[in-house]
C-alpha atoms as a PDB file:
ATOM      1  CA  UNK A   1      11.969   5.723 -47.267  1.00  0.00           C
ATOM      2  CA  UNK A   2      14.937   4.308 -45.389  1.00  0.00           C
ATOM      3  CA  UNK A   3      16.979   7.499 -45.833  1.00  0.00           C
ATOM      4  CA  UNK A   4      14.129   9.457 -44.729  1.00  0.00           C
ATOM      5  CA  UNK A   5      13.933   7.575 -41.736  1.00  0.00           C
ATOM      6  CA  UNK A   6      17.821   7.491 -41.054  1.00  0.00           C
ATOM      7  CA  UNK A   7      17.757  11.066 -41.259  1.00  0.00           C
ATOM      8  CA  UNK A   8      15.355  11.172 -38.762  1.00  0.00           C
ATOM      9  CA  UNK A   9      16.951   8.922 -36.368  1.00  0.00           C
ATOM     10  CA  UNK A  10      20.305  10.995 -36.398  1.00  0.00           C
ATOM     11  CA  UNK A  11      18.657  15.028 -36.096  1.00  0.00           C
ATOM     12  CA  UNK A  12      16.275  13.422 -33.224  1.00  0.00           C
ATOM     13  CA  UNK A  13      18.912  11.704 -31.964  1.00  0.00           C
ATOM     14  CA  UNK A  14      16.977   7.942 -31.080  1.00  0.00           C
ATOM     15  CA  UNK A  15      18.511   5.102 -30.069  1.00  0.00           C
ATOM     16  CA  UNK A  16      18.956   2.085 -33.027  1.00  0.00           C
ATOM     17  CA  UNK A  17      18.717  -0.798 -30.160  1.00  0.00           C
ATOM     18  CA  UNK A  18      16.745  -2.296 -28.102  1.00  0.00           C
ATOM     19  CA  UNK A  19      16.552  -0.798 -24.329  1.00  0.00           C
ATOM     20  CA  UNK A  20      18.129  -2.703 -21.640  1.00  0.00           C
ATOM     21  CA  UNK A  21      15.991  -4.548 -18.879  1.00  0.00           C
ATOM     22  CA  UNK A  22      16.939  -5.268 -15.707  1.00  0.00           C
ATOM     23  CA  UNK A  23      16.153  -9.143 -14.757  1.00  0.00           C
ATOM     24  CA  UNK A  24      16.043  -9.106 -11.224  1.00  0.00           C
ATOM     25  CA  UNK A  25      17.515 -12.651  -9.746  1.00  0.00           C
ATOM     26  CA  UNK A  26      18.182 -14.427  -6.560  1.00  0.00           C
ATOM     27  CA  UNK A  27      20.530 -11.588  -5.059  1.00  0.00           C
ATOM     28  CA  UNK A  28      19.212  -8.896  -6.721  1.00  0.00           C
ATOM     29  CA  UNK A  29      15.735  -9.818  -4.745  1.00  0.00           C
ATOM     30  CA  UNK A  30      18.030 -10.100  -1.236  1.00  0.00           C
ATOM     31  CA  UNK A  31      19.650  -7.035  -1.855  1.00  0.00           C
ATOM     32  CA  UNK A  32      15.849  -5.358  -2.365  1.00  0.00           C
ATOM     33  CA  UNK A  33      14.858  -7.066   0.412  1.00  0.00           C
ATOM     34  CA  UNK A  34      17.334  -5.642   3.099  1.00  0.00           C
ATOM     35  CA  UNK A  35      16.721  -2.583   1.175  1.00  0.00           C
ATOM     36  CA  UNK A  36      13.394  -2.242   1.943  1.00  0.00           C
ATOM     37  CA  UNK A  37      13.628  -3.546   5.569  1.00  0.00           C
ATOM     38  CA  UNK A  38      16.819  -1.057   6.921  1.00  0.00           C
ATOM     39  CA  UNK A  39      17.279   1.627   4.647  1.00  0.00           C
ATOM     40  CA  UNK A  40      16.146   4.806   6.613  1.00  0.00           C
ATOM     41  CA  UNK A  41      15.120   6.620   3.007  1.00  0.00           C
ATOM     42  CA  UNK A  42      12.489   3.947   2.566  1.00  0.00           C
ATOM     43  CA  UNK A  43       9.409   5.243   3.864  1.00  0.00           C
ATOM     44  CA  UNK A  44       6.155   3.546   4.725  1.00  0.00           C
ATOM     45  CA  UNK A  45       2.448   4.399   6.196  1.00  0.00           C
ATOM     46  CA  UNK A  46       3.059   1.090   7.903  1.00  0.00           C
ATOM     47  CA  UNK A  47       5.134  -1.321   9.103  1.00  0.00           C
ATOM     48  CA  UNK A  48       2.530  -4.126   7.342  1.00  0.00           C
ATOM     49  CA  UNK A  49       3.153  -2.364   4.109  1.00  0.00           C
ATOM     50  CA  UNK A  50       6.877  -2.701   4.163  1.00  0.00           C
ATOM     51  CA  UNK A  51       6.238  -6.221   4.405  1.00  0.00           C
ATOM     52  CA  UNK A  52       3.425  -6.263   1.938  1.00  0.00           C
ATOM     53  CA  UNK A  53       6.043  -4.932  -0.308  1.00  0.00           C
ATOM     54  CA  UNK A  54       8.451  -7.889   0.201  1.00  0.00           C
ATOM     55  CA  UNK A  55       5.718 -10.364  -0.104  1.00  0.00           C
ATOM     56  CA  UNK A  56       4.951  -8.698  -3.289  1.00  0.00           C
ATOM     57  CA  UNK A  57       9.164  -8.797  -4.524  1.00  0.00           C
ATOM     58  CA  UNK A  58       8.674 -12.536  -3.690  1.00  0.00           C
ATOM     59  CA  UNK A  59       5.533 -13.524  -5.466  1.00  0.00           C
ATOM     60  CA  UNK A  60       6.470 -11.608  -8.476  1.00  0.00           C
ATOM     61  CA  UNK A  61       9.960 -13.088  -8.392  1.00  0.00           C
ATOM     62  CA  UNK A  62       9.179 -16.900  -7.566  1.00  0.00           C
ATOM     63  CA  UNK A  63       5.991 -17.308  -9.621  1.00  0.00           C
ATOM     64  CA  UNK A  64       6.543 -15.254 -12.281  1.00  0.00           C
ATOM     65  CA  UNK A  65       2.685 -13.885 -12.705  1.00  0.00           C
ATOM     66  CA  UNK A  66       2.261 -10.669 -13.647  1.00  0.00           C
ATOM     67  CA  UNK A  67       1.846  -7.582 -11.209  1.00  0.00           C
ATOM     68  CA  UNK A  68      -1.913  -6.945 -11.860  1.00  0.00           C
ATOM     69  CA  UNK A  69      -2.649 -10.997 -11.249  1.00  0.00           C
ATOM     70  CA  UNK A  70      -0.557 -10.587  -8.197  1.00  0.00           C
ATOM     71  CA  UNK A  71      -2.313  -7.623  -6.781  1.00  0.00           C
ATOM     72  CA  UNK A  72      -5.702  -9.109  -6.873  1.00  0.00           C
ATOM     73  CA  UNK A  73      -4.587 -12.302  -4.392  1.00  0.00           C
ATOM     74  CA  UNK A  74      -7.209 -12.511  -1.798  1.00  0.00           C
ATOM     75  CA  UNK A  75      -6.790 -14.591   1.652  1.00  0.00           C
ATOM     76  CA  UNK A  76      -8.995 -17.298   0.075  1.00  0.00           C
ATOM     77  CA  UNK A  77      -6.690 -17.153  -3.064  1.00  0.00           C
ATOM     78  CA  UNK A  78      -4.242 -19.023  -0.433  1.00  0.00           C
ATOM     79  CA  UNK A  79      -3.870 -22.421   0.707  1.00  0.00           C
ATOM     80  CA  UNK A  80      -1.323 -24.238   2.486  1.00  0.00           C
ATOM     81  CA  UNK A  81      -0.742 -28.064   2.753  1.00  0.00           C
ATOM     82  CA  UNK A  82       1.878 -30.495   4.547  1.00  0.00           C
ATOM     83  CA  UNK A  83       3.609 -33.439   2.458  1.00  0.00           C
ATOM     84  CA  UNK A  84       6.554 -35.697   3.014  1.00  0.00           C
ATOM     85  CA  UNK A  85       9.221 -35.460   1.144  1.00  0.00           C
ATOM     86  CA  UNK A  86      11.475 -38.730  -0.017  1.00  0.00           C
ATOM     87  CA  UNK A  87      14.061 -37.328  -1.397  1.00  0.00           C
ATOM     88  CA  UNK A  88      14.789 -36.372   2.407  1.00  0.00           C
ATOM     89  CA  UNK A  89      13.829 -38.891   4.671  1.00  0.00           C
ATOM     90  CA  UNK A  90      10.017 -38.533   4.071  1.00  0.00           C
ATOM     91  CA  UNK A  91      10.452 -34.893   5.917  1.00  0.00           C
ATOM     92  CA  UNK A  92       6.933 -32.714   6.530  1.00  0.00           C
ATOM     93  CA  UNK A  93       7.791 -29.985   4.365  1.00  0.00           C
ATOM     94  CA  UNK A  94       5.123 -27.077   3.810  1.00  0.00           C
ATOM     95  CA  UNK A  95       3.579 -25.882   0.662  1.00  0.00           C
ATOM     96  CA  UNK A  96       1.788 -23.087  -0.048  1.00  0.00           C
ATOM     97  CA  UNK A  97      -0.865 -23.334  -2.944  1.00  0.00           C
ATOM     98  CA  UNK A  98      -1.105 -19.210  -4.782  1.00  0.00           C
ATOM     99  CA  UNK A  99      -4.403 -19.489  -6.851  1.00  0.00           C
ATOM    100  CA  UNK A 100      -3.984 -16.230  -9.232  1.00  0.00           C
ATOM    101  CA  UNK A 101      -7.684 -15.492 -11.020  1.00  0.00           C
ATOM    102  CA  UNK A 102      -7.143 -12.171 -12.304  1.00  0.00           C
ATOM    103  CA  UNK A 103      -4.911 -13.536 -15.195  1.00  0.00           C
ATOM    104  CA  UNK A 104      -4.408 -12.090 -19.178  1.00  0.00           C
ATOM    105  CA  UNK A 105      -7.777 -11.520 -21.006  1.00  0.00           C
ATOM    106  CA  UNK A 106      -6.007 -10.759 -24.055  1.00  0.00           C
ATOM    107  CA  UNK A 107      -7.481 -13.511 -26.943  1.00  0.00           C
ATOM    108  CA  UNK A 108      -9.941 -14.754 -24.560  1.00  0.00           C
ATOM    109  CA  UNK A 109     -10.586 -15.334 -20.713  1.00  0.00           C
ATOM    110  CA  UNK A 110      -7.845 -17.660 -19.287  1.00  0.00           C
ATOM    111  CA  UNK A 111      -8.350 -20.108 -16.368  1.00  0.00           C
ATOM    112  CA  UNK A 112      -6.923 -19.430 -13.061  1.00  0.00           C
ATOM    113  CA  UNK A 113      -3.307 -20.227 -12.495  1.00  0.00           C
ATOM    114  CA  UNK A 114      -2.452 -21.972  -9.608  1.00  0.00           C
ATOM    115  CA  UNK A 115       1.025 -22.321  -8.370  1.00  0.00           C
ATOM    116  CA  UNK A 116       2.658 -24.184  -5.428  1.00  0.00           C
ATOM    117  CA  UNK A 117       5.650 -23.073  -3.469  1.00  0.00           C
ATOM    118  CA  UNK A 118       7.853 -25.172  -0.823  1.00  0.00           C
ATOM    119  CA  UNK A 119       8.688 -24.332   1.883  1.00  0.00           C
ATOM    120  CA  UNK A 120      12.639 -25.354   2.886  1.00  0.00           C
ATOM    121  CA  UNK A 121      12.390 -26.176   6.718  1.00  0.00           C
ATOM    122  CA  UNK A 122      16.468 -25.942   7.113  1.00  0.00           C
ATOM    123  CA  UNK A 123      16.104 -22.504   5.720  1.00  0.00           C
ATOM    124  CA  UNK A 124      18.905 -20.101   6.559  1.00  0.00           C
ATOM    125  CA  UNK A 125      17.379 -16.829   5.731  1.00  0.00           C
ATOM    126  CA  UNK A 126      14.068 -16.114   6.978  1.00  0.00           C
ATOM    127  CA  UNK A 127      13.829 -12.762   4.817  1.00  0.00           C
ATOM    128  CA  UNK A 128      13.260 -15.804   1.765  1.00  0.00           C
ATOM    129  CA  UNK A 129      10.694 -17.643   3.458  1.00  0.00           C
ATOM    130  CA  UNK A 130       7.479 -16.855   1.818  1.00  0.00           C
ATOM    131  CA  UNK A 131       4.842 -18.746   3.982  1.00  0.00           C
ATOM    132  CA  UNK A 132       6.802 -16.768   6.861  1.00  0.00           C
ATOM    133  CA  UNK A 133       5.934 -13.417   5.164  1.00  0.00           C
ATOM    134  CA  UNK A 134       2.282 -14.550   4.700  1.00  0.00           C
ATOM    135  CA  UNK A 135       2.092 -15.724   8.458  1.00  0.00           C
ATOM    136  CA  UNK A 136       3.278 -12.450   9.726  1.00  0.00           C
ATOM    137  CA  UNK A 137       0.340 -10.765   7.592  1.00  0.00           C
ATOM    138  CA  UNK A 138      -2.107 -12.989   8.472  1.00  0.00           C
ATOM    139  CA  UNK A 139      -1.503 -12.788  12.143  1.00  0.00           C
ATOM    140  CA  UNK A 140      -1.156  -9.053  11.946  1.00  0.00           C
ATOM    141  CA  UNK A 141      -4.220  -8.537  10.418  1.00  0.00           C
ATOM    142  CA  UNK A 142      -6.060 -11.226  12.960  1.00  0.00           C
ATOM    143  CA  UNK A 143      -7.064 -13.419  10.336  1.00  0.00           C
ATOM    144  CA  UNK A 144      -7.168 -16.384  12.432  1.00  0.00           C
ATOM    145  CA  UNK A 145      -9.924 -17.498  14.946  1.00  0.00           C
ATOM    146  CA  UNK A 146      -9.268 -16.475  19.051  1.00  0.00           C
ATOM    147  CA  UNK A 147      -8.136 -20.280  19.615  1.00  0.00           C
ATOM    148  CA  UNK A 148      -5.035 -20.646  18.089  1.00  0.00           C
ATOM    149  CA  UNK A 149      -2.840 -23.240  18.301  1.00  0.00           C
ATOM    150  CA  UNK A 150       0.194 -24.259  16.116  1.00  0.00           C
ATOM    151  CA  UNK A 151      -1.675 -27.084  14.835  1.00  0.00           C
ATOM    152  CA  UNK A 152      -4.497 -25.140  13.593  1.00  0.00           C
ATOM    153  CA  UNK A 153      -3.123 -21.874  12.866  1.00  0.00           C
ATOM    154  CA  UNK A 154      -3.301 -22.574   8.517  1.00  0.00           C
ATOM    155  CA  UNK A 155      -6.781 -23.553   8.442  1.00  0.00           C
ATOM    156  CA  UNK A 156      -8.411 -21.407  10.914  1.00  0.00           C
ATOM    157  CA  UNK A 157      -8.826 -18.354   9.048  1.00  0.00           C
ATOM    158  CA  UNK A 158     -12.003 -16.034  10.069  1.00  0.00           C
ATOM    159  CA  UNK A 159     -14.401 -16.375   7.370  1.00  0.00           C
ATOM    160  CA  UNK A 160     -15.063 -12.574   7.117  1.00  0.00           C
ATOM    161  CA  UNK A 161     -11.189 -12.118   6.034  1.00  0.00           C
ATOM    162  CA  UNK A 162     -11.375 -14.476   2.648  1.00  0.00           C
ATOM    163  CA  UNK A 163     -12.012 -11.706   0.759  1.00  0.00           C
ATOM    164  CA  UNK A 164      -9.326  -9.641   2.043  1.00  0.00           C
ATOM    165  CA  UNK A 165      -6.741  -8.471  -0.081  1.00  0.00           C
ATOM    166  CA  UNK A 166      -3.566  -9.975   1.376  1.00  0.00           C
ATOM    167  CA  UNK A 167      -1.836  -6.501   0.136  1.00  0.00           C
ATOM    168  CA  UNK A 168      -4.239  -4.573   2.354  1.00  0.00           C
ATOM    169  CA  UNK A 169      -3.747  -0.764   1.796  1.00  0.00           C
ATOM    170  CA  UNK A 170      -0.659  -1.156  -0.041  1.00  0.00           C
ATOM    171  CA  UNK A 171      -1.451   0.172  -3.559  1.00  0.00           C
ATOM    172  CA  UNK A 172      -0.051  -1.092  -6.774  1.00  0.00           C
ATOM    173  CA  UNK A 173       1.488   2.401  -7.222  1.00  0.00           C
ATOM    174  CA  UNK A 174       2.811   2.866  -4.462  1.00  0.00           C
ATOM    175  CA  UNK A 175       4.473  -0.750  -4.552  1.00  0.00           C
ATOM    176  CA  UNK A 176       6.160   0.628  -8.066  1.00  0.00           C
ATOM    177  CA  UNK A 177       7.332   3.418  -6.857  1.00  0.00           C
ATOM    178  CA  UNK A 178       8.716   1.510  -3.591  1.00  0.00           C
ATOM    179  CA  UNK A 179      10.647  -0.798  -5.961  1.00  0.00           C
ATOM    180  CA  UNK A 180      12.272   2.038  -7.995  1.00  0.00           C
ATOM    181  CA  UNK A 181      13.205   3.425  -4.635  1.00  0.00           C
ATOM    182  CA  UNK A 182      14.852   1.015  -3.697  1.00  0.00           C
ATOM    183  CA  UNK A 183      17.055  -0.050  -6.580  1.00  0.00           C
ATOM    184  CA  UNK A 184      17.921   3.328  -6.905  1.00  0.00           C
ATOM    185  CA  UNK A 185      19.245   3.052  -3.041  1.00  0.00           C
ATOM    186  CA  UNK A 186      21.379  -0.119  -4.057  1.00  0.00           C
ATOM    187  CA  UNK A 187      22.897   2.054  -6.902  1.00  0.00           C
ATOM    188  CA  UNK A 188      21.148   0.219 -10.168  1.00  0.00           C
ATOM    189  CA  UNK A 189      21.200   1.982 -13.182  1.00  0.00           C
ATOM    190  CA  UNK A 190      18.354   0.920 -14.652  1.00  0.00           C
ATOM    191  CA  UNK A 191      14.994   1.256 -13.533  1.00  0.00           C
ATOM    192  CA  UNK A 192      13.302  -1.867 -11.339  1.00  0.00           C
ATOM    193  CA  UNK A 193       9.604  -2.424 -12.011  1.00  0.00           C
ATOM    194  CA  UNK A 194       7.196  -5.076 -11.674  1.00  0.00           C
ATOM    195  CA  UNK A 195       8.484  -6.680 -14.973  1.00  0.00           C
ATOM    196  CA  UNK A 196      12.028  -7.059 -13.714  1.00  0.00           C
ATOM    197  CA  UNK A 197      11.071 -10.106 -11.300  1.00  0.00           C
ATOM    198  CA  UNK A 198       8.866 -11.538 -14.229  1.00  0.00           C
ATOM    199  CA  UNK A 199      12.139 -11.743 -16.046  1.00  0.00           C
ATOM    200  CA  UNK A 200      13.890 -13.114 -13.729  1.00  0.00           C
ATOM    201  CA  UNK A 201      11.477 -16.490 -13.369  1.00  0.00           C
ATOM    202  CA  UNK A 202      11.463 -16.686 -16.792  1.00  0.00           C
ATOM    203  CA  UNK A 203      15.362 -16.794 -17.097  1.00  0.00           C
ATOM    204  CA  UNK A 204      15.296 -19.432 -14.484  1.00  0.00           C
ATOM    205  CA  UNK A 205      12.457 -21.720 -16.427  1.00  0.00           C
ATOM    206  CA  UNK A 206      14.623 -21.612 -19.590  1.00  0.00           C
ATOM    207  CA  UNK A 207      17.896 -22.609 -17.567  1.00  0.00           C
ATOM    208  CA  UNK A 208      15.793 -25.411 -15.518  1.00  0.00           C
ATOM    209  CA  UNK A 209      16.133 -29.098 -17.328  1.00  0.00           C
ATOM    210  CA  UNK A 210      12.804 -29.981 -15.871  1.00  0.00           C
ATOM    211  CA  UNK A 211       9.873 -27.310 -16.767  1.00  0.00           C
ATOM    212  CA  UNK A 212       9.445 -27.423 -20.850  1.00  0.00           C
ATOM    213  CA  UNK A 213       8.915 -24.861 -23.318  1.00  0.00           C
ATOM    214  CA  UNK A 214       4.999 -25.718 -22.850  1.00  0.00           C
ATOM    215  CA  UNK A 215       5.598 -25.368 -19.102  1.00  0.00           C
ATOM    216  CA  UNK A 216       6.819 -21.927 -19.121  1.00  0.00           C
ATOM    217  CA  UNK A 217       4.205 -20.960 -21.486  1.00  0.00           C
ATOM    218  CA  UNK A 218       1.442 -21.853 -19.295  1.00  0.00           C
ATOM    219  CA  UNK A 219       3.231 -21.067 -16.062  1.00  0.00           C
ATOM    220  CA  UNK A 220       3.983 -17.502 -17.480  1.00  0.00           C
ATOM    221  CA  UNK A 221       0.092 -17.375 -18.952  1.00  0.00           C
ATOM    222  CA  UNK A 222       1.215 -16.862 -22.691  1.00  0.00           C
END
C-alpha cells in the first residue's frame, strides 16, 4: 500500500511536506499597515473601510481570536477603562476591554472571551495605536452623543449604535482579499490571510515567560 501510494505521489507530482505559513509579526503588520494606507493599487468604497481594515490587521494580530469572532465585534462588544500604572509613576494609562462572543462551537458552546489591550501614552507610531483606530471609527460614524467633551467622549456612546458592527460595510471577504492585496504589494511570497496574524500571537505567547501553556489555550479558545 505504501508503494501504491509513492507511485502516486511521484506521476501526480504532490508535495511530501507540510506547506509553509506565513506568521505575520510586529513589522510584517507595519509594513501592511502603510500598505494599506498609501499604496495607490489599494482600493476602497471608503475611506472608513481602509481603516476598518487596519483595525481588523490589529485585532487579529494583538488578540489572536479568530477572523469570524473578530468580525462579529459590535460597539457594545467594547469598553474602555483608565488605570494607573506603578511600574511608571502611577501614570493614567488607557485600556480597552474587546469582549469576543461569537467564539468556536466546535465540542460545545464556549464562553465569551474577553481581552484587554493597553494603551502606551508615549507611543511613537500612531498607525499602532488601537484605541486611536477605534476613536476615529467611532467618531466617524457619530457614535457619540452631540455634547462631547474629552472627558466624556468613551462613555457617551448613542444607545442606538451598540449594536453596530464596528466593521460597518466592510465584509469579511472583502477584508481577505484586501490582505492578500496587500502582501502581494510588499512582495511576499506566500499568501496573507486571516490565519497569518493568529500565528503570529501565538508565536509571541510561546516566547512570553509570563502567559502559560493553559493561558494560550484559553486566550487562543482551544
Amino acid at each position: 500500500m505504501a508503494a501504491v501510494r509513492q507511485r502516486l505521489i511521484q506521476r501526480a507530482e504532490l508535495r511530501t511536506t507540510s506547506k509553509e505559513k506565513f506568521i505575520m509579526r510586529v513589522d510584517d503588520q507595519f509594513e501592511l499597515f502603510l500598505t494599506v494606507l498609501s499604496s495607490p493599487y489599494m482600493v476602497f468604497e471608503s475611506e472608513r473601510d481602509r481603516i476598518a481594515t487596519m483595525l481588523g490587521i490589529q485585532l487579529i494580530g494583538n488578540t489572536s481570536n479568530r477572523f469570524k469572532a473578530v468580525f462579529a465585534v459590535r460597539y457594545q462588544d467594547i469598553r474602555v477603562a483608565v488605570m494607573r500604572d506603578p511600574e511608571i509613576n502611577n501614570e493614567e494609562v488607557l485600556i480597552v476591554h474587546f469582549t469576543f462572543r461569537d467564539t468556536k462551537s466546535y465540542l460545545g458552546e464556549k464562553d465569551s472571551n474577553t481581552i484587554s489591550l493597553m494603551s502606551y501614552r508615549k507611543e511613537r507610531c500612531l498607525l499602532l495605536c488601537l484605541h486611536m483606530t477605534i476613536l476615529g471609527l467611532a467618531l466617524g460614524d457619530g457614535a457619540f452623543v452631540n455634547d462631547l467633551t474629552p472627558s466624556s467622549i468613551y462613555h457617551l456612546k448613542k444607545k442606538s449604535f451598540l449594536e453596530k458592527p464596528i466593521f460597518g460595510t466592510l465584509t469579511a471577504d472583502s477584508f481577505r482579499r484586501r490582505l492578500q492585496k496587500a502582501g502581494e504589494i510588499i512582495g511576499l511570497d506566500i499568501k496573507v490571510n486571516p490565519y497569518t496574524g493568529r500565528r503570529g500571537a501565538a508565536e509571541a505567547f510561546d516566547n512570553s515567560s509570563f502567559i502559560s501553556e493553559a493561558k494560550r489555550n484559553k486566550l487562543m479558545q482551544h
